[in-house]
Protein backbone atom coordinates (compact mmCIF):
# COMPACT_ATOMS: atom_id res chain seq x y z
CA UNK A 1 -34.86 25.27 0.06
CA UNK A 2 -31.67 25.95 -1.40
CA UNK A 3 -28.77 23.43 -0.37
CA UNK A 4 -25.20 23.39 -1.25
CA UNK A 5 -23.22 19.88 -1.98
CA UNK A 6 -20.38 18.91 -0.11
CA UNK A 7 -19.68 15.46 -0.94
CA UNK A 8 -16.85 13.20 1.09
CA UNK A 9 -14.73 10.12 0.73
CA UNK A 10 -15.20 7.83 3.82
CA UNK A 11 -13.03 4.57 4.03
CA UNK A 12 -16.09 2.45 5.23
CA UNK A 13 -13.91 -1.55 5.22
CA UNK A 14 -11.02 -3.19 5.00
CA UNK A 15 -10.57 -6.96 4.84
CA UNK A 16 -7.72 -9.21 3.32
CA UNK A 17 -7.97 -12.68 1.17
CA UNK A 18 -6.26 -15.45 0.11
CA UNK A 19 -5.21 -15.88 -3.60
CA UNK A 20 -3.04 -19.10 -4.11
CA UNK A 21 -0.77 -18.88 -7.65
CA UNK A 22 0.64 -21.74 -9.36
CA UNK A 23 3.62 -21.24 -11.74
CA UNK A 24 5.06 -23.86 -14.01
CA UNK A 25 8.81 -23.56 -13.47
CA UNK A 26 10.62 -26.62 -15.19
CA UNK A 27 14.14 -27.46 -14.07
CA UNK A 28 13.68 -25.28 -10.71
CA UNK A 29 16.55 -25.14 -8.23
CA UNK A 30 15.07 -22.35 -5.44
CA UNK A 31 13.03 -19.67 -5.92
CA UNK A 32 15.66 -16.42 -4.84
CA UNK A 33 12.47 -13.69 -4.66
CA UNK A 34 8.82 -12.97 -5.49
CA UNK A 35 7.17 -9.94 -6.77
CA UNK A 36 3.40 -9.63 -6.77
CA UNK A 37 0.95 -6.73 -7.51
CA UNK A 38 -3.00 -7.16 -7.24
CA UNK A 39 -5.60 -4.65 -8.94
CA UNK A 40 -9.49 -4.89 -7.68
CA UNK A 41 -12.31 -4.08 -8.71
CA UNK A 42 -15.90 -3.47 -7.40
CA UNK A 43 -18.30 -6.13 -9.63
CA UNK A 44 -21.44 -6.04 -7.14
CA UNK A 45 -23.43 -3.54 -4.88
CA UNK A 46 -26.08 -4.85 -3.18
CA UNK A 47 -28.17 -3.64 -0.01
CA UNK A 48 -25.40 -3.62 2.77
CA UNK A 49 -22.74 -5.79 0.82
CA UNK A 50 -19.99 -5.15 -1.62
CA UNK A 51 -18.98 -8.21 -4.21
CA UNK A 52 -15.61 -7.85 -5.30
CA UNK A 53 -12.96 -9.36 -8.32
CA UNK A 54 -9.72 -9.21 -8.41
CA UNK A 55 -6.48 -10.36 -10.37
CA UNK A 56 -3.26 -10.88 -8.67
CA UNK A 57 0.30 -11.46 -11.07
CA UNK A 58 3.19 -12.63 -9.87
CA UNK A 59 7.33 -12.49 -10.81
CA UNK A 60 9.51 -15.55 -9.49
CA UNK A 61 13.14 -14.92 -9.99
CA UNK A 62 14.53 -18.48 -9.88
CA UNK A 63 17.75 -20.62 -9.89
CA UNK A 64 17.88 -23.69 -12.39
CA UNK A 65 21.00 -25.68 -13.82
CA UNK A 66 21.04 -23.31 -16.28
CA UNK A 67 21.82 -20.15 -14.63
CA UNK A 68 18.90 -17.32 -13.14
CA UNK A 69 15.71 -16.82 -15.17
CA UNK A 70 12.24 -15.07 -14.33
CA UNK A 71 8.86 -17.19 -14.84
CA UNK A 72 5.71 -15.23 -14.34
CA UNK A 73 1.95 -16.41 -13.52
CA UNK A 74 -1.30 -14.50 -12.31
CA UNK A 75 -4.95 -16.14 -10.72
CA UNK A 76 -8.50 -14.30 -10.51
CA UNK A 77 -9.48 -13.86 -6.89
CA UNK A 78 -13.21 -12.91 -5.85
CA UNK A 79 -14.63 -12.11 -2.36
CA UNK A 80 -17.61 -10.21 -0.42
CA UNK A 81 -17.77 -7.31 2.07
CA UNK A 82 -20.82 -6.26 4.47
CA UNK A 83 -21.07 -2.64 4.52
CA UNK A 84 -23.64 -1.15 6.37
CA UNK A 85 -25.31 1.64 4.65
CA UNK A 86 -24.49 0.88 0.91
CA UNK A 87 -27.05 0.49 -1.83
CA UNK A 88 -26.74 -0.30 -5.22
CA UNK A 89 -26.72 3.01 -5.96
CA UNK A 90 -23.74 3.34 -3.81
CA UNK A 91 -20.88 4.99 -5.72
CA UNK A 92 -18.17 2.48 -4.11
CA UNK A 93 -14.52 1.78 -4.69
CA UNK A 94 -11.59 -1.17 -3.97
CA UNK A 95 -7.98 -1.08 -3.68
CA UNK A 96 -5.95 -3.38 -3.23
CA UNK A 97 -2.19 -4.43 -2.10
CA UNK A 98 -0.29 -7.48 -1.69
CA UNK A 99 0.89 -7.74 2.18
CA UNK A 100 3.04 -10.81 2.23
CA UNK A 101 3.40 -13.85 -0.17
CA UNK A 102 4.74 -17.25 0.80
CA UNK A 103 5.98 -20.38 -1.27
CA UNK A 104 3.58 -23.03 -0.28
CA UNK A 105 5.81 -26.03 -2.48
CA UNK A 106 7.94 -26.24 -4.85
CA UNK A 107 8.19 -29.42 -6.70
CA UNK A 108 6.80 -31.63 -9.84
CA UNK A 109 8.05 -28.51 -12.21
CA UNK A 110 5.61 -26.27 -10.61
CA UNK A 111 5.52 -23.09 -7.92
CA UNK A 112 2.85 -22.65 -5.59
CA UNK A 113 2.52 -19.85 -3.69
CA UNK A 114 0.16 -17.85 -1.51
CA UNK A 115 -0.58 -14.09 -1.07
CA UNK A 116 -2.09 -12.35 1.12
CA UNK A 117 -3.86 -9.42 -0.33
CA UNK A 118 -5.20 -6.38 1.65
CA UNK A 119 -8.39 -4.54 -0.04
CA UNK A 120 -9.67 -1.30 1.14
CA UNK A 121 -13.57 0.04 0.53
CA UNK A 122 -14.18 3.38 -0.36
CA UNK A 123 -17.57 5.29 -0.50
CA UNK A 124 -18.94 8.45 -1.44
CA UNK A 125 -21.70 10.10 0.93
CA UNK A 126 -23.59 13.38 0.70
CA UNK A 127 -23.47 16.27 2.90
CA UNK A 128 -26.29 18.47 1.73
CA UNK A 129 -25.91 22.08 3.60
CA UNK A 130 -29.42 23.81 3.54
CA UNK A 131 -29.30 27.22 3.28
CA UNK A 132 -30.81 30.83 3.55
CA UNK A 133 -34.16 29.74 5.76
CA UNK A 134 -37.45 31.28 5.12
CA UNK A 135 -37.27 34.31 7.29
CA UNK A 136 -40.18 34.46 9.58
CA UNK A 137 -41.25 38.15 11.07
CA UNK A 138 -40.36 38.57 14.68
CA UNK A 139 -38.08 35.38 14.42
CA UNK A 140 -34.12 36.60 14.44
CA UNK A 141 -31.89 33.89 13.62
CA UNK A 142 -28.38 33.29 14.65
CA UNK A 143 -26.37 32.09 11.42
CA UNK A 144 -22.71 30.32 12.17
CA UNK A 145 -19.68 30.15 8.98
CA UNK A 146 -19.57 26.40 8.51
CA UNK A 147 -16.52 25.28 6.92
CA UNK A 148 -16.51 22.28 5.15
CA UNK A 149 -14.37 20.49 2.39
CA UNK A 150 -16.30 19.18 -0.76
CA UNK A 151 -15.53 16.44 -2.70
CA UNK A 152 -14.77 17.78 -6.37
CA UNK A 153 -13.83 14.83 -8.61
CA UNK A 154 -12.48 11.94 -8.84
CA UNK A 155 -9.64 10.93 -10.93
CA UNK A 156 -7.83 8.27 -12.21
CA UNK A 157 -5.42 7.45 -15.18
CA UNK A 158 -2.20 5.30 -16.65
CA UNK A 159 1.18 7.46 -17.08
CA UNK A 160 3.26 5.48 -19.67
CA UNK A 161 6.99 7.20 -19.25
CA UNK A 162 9.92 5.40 -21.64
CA UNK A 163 13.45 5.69 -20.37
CA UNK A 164 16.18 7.48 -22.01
CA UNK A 165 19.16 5.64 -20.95
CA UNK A 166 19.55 1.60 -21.78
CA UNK A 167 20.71 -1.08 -19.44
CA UNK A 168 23.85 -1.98 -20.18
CA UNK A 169 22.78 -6.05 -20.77
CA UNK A 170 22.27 -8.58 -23.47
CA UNK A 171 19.89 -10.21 -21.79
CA UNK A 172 17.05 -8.97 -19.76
CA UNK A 173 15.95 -10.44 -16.88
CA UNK A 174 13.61 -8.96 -14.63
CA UNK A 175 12.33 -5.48 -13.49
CA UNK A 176 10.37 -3.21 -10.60
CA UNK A 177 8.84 -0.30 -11.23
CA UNK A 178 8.08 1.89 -7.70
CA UNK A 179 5.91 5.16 -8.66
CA UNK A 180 6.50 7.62 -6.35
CA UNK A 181 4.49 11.02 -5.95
CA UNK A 182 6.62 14.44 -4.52
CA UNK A 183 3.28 16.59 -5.06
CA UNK A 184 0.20 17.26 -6.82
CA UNK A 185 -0.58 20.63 -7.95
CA UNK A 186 -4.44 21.43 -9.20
CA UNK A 187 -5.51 23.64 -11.71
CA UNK A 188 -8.31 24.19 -14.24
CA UNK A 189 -10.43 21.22 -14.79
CA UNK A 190 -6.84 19.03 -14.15
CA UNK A 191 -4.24 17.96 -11.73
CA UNK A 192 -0.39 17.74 -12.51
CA UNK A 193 1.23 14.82 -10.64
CA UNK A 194 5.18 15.26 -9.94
CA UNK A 195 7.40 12.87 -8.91
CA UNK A 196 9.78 9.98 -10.14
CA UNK A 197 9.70 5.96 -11.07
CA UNK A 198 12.35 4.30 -9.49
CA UNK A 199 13.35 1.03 -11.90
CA UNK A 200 15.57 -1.75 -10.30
CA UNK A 201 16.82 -4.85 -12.13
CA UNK A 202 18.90 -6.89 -13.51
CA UNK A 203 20.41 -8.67 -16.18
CA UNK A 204 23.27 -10.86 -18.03
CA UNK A 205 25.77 -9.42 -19.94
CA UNK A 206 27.58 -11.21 -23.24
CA UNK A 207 29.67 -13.29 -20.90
CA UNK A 208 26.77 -14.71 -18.56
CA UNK A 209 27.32 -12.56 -15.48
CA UNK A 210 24.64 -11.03 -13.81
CA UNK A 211 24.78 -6.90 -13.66
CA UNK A 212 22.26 -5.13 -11.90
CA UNK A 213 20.90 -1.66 -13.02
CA UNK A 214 18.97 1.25 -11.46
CA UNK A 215 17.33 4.23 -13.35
CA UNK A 216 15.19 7.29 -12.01
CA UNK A 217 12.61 8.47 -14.68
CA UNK A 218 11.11 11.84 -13.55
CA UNK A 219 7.42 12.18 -13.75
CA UNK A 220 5.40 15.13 -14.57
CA UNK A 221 1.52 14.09 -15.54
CA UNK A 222 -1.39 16.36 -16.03
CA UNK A 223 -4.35 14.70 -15.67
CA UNK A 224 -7.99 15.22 -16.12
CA UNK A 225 -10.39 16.18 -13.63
CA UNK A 226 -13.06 17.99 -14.15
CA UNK A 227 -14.24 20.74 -11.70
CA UNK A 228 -10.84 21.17 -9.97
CA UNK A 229 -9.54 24.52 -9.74
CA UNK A 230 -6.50 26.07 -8.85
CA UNK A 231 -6.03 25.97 -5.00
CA UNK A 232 -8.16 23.02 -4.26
CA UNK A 233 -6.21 20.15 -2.29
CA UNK A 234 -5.45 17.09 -3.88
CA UNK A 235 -5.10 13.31 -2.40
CA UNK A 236 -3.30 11.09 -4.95
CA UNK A 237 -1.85 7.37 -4.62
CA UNK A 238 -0.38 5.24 -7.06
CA UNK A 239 -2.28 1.80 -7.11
CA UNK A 240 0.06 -0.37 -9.28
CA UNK A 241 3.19 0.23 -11.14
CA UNK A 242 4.58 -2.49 -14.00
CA UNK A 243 8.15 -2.12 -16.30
CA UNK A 244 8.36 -3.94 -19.44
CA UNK A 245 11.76 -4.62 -21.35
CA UNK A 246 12.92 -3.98 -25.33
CA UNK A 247 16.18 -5.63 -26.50
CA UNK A 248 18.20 -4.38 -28.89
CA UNK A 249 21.89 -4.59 -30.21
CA UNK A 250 22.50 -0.90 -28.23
CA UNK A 251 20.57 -2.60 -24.69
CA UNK A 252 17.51 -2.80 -23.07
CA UNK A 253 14.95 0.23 -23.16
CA UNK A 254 12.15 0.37 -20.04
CA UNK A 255 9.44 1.55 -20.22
CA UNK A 256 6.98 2.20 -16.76
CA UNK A 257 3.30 1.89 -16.37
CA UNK A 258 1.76 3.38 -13.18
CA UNK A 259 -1.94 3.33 -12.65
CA UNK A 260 -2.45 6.85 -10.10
CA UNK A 261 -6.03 7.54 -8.92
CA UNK A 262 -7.07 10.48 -6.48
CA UNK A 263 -9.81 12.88 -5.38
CA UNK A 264 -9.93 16.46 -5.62
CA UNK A 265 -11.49 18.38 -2.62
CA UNK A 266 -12.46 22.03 -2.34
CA UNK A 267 -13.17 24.09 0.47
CA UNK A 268 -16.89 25.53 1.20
CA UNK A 269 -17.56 28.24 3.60
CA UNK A 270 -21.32 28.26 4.07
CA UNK A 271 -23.05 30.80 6.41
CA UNK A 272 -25.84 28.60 7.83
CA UNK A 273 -28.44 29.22 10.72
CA UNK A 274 -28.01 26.93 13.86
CA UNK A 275 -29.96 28.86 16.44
CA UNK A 276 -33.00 31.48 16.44
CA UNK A 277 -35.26 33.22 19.23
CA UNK A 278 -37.79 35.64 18.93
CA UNK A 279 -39.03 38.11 21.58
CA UNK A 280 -42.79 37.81 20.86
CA UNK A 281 -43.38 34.23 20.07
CA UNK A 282 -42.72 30.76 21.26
CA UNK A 283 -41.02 29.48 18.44
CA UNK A 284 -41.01 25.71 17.31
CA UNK A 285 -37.40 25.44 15.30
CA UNK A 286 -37.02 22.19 12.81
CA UNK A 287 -33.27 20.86 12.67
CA UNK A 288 -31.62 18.81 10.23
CA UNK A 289 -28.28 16.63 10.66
CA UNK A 290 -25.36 17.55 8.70
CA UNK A 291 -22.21 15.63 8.34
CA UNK A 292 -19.47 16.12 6.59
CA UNK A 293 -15.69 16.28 6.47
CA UNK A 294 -13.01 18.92 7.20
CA UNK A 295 -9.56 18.60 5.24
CA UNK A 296 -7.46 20.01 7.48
CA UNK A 297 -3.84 19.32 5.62
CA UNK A 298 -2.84 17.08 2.46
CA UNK A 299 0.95 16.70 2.02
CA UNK A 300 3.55 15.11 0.26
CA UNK A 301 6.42 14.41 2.21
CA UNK A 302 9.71 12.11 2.18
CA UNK A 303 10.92 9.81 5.03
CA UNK A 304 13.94 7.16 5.09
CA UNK A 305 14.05 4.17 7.22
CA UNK A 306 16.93 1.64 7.78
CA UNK A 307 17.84 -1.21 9.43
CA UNK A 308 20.04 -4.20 9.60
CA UNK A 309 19.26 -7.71 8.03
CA UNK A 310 20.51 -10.75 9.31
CA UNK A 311 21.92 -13.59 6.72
CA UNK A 312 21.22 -17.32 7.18
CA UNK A 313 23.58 -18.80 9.65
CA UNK A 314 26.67 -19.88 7.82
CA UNK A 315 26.32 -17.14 4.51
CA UNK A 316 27.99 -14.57 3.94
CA UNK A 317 27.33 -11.69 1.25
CA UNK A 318 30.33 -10.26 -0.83
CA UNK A 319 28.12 -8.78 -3.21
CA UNK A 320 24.37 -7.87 -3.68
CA UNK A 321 23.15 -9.01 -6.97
CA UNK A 322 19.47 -7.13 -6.84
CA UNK A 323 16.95 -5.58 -4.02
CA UNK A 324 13.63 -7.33 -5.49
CA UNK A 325 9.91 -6.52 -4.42
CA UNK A 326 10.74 -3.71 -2.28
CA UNK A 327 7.33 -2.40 -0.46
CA UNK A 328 5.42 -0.77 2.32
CA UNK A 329 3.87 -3.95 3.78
CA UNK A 330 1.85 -2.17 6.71
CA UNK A 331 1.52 1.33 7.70
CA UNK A 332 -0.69 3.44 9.80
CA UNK A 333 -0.79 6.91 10.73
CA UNK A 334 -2.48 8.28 13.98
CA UNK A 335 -2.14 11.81 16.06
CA UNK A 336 0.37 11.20 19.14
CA UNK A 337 1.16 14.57 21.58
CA UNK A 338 -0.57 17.25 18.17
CA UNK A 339 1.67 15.40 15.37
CA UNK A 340 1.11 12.49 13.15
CA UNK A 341 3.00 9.29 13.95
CA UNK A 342 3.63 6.75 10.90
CA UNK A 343 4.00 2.98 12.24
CA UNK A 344 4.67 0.28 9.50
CA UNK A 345 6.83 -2.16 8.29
CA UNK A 346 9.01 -2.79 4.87
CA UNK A 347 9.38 -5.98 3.36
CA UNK A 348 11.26 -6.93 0.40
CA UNK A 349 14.01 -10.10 -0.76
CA UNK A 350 17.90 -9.36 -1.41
CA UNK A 351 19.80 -11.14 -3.66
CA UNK A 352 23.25 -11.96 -3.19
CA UNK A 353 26.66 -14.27 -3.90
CA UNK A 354 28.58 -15.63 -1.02
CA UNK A 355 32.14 -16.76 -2.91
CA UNK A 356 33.43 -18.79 -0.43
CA UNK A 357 30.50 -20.99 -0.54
CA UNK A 358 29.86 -20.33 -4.12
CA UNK A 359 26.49 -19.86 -4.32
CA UNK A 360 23.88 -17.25 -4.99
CA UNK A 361 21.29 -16.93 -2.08
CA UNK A 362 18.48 -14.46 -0.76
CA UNK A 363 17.24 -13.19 1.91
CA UNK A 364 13.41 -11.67 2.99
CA UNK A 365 13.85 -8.18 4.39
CA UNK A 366 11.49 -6.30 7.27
CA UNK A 367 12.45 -2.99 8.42
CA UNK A 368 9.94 -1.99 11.03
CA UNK A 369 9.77 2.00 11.70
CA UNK A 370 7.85 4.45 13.55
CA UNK A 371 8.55 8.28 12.68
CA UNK A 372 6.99 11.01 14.20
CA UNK A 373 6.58 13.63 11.56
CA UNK A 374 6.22 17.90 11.97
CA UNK A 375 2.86 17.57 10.48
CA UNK A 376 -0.05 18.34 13.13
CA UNK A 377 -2.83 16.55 13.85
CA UNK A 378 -5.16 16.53 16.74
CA UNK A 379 -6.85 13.98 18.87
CA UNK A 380 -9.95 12.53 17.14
CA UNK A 381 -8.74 13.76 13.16
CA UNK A 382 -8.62 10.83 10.87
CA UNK A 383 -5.41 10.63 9.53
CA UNK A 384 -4.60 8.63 6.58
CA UNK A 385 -1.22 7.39 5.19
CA UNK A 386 -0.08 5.55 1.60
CA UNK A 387 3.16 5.65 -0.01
CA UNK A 388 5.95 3.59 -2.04
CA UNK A 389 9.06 2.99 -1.62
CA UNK A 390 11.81 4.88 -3.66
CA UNK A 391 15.33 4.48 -3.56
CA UNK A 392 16.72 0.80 -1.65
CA UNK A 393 20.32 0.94 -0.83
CA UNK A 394 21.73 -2.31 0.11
CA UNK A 395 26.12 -3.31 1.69
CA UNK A 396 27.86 -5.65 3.39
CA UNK A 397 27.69 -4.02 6.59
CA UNK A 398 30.08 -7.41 8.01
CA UNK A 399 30.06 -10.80 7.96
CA UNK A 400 26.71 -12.45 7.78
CA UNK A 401 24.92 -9.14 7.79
CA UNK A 402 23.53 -6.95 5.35
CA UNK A 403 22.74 -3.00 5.67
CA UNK A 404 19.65 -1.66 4.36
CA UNK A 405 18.26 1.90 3.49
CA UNK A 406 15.03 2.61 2.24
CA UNK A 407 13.37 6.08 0.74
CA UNK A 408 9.78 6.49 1.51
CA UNK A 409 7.44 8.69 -0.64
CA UNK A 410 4.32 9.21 1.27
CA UNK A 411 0.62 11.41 1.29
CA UNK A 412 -0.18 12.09 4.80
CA UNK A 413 -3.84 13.08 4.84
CA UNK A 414 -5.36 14.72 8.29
CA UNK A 415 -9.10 15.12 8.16
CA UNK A 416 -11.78 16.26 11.05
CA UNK A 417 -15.50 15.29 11.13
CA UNK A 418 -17.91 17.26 11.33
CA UNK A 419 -21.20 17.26 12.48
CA UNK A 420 -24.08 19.72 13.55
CA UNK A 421 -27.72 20.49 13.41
CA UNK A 422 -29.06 23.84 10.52
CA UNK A 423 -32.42 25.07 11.06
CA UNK A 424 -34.15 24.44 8.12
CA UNK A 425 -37.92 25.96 9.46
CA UNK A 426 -39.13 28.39 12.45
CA UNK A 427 -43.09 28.00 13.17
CA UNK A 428 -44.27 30.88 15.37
CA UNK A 429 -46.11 29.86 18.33
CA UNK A 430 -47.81 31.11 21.30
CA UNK A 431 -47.24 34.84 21.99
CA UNK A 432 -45.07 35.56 24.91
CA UNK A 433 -46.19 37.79 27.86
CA UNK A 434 -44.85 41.57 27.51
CA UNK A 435 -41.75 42.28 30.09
CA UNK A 436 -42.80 44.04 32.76
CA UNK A 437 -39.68 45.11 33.47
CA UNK A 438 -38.61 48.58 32.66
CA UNK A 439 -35.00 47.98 32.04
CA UNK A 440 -32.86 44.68 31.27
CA UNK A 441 -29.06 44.37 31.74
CA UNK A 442 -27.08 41.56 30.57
CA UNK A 443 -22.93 40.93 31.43
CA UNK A 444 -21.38 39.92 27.82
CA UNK A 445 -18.57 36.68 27.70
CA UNK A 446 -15.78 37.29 26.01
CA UNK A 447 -16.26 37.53 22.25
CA UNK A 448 -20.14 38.11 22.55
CA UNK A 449 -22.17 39.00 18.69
CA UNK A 450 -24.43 41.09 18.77
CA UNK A 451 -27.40 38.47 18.12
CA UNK A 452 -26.42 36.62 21.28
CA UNK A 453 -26.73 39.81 23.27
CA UNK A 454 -29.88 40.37 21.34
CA UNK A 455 -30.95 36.78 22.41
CA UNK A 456 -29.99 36.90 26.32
CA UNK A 457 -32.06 39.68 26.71
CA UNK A 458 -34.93 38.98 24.02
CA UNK A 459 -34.90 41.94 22.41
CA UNK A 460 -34.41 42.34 18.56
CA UNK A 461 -30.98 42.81 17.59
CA UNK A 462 -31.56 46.51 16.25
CA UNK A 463 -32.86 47.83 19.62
CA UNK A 464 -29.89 46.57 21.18
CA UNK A 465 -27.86 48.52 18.90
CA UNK A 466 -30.15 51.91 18.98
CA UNK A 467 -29.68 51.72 23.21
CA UNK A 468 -26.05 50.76 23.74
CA UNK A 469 -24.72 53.00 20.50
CA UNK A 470 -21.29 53.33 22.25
CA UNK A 471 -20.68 49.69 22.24
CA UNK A 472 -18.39 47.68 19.88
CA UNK A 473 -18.93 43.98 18.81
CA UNK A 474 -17.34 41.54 19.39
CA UNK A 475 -18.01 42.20 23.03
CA UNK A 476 -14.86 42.10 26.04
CA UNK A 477 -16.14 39.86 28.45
CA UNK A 478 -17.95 41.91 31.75
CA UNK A 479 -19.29 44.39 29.34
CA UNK A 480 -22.89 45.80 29.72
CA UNK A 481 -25.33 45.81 27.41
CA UNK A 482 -28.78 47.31 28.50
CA UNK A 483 -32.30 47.20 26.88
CA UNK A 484 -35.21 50.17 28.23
CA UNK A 485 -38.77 49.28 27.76
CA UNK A 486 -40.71 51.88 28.92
């Protein structure tokens, strides 16, 4: 029997771990903020559990006797997930993010810290649609239009983009890169990602003062994946994003690394038979499951949240130095009254000087938010969130507080299951006794077909038509259809 393929992405875990970092750090004063990224990987499939390996690296920005400096360090993580339903065969995938890291010491010329790192499971499944039935004589099926979104490809890929402009310092010091994605367009056999990479940093100039820097690199990608075509939708997420520095008489030059993965779905509309009667026989009808996926919307869209941050008791912040480690540290998207609300939280550490006590401090920064967006979404879709954030605007706001803005780029993703039963065979049966009757009347609903007037009064579909000529399908609810037998 012929079948068409309509392959889905179903999130089927998530699960967090522990990776603990220690970072030589000689001469250490206080560590002022932390930057950590994590990449995953899927090592193991077994039956019903996923064996996973991971590296997570880490950026201390730190105050010694000497001034501020950057040490870096990274540690190899491994864990396990059960997931019921996976084989080896399993075509799985991880992802993973860094939720929250905390110094666990500091002391003996050493840094230890500890991460919490979120990982999310992936899986592809199969959602073969049979098709086109043997027709059996006397047997009328009643077909349906199924439509259902296919998984296309896959895709993933680095974007290396150098800047043009050069930080005005002698000496670099550190660097974020946030990849952020305004749209996705799809075309032949590729995708084109849009959007920009937001660097923040900082840096000390000839005389030994710290200057911080910001630059916006746009981004325009095409990317391979095979199969797309123009008009399919497009889910795309940036997984990591890294800047390295290159000194030079003139300044520093950046250059960004983002690592963007995504799928490409297309949409199927299959015309597939779900019921069937026959006038003759008693029919025995064989159904088969089908499950699949619906993507309803996939958008790009930009959100800003803000907030107020209170300073340790007794500091004060004249000027901020650097916004450091700036991230989406939970969010979650759900349907609330037909739109999609986002609930989440950012996180991220400020760096400041407060003259009179002259000192340079930080601060840890959460902004919680919850937006309610215009996109739709009804009870019982799945929707899906992930995002970065893009611009961080930091002030005095007054004393001992610090106001903070924060751009979100985001891909809101609203999906609906689907489920339902195709016949795939139709065995004729017993023969029915002949109506006796000489004439049958039925009252249409509104919106009737012509095969389910055919099938309320079990007659084939092309009497109906020959005896009620005048009539005009769809039906108006009350109308009557009539079948003469004699």
């Amino acid at each position: 029997m012929e079948t068409v393929n309509a392959a889905y992405v179903k999130r089927i875990g998530k699960l967090q771990t522990i990776a603990q970092t220690h970072i030589k750090c000689s001469d250490i004063e206080k560590v002022l903020a932390t930057s950590a990224t994590a990449v995953v990987r899927v090592s193991e499939k077994l039956n019903g559990e996923v064996r996973l390996a991971g590296r997570e690296t880490l950026d201390l920005v730190i105050m010694t006797s000497g001034g501020i400096t950057r040490e870096s360090g990274w540690t190899d993580f491994t864990d396990r997930a059960e997931a019921e339903g996976i084989t080896p065969s399993t075509k799985v995938t991880a992802t993973a993010r860094v939720l929250d890291t905390d110094i666990v010491s500091v002391g003996g010329g050493e840094v230890t810290l500890a991460s919490v790192i979120e990982i999310t499971l992936e899986a592809e499944d199969a959602a073969a649609i049979p098709i086109n039935p043997p027709q059996t004589e006397g047997v009328f099926t009643g077909d349906s239009r199924l439509a259902i979104s296919g998984l296309v490809t896959r895709f993933n890929g680095k974007v290396e983009l150098r800047g043009e402009e050069k930080a005005d310092v002698a000496k670099f010091i550190c660097a974020e890169a946030r990849a952020c994605i305004a749209g996705v367009e799809a075309a032949l056999d590729c995708v084109t990602v849009n959007g920009e990479i937001y660097i923040d940093g900082f840096g000390l100039t000839n005389d030994g003062e710290i200057r911080s820097f910001s630059f916006v690199i746009p981004l325009e990608e095409e990317m391979a994946a095979e199969g797309a075509r123009r008009g399919d939708s497009v889910q795309a997420r940036v997984n990591s994003a890294i800047v390295s520095a290159e000194e030079s008489e003139n300044g520093i030059t950046l250059t960004a690394i983002a690592d963007i993965e995504g799928a490409v779905f297309s949409e199927l509309a299959v015309s597939c038979a779900t019921d069937a009667f026959s006038p003759d026989f008693e029919i025995e009808i064989t159904k088969t499951p089908v499950n699949g996926v619906k993507v309803r919307e996939i958008s790009y869209v930009g959100e800003q949240v803000e907030g107020t941050v209170a300073l340790p008791d007794g500091e004060n912040a004249d000027r901020v130095l650097a916004a450091c480690n700036f991230r989406i540290s939970a969010i979650d998207a759900y349907p609330e009254n037909d739109k999609v609300v986002l609930e989440g939280v950012v996180g991220g550490n400020i760096i400041y000087t407060d003259a009179e006590a002259g000192k340079k401090s930080s601060c840890s920064v959460e902004l919680p938010f919850r937006i309610t967006t215009m996109k739709e979404a009804r009870d019982g879709d799945i929707t899906q969130v992930c995002g970065t954030v893009n611009k961080v605007s930091v002030r005095p706001s007054r004393l001992g507080e610090l106001n903070v803005k924060c751009g979100l780029s985001l891909c809101i993703s609203v999906t609906s299951e689907m489920h339902t039963e195709i016949i795939t065979a139709v065995k004729c049966c017993e023969k029915l006794p002949p109506c006796s009757g000489t004439i049958s009347m039925h009252v249409a609903s509104e919106g009737e077909t012509l095969w389910e007037s055919a099938k309320a009064l079990s007659a084939s579909p092309d009497s109906v038509l020959v005896m009620n000529p005048d009539l005009e399908y769809p039906l108006k609810k009350g109308t009557k259809v009539f079948i003469f037998r004699k």
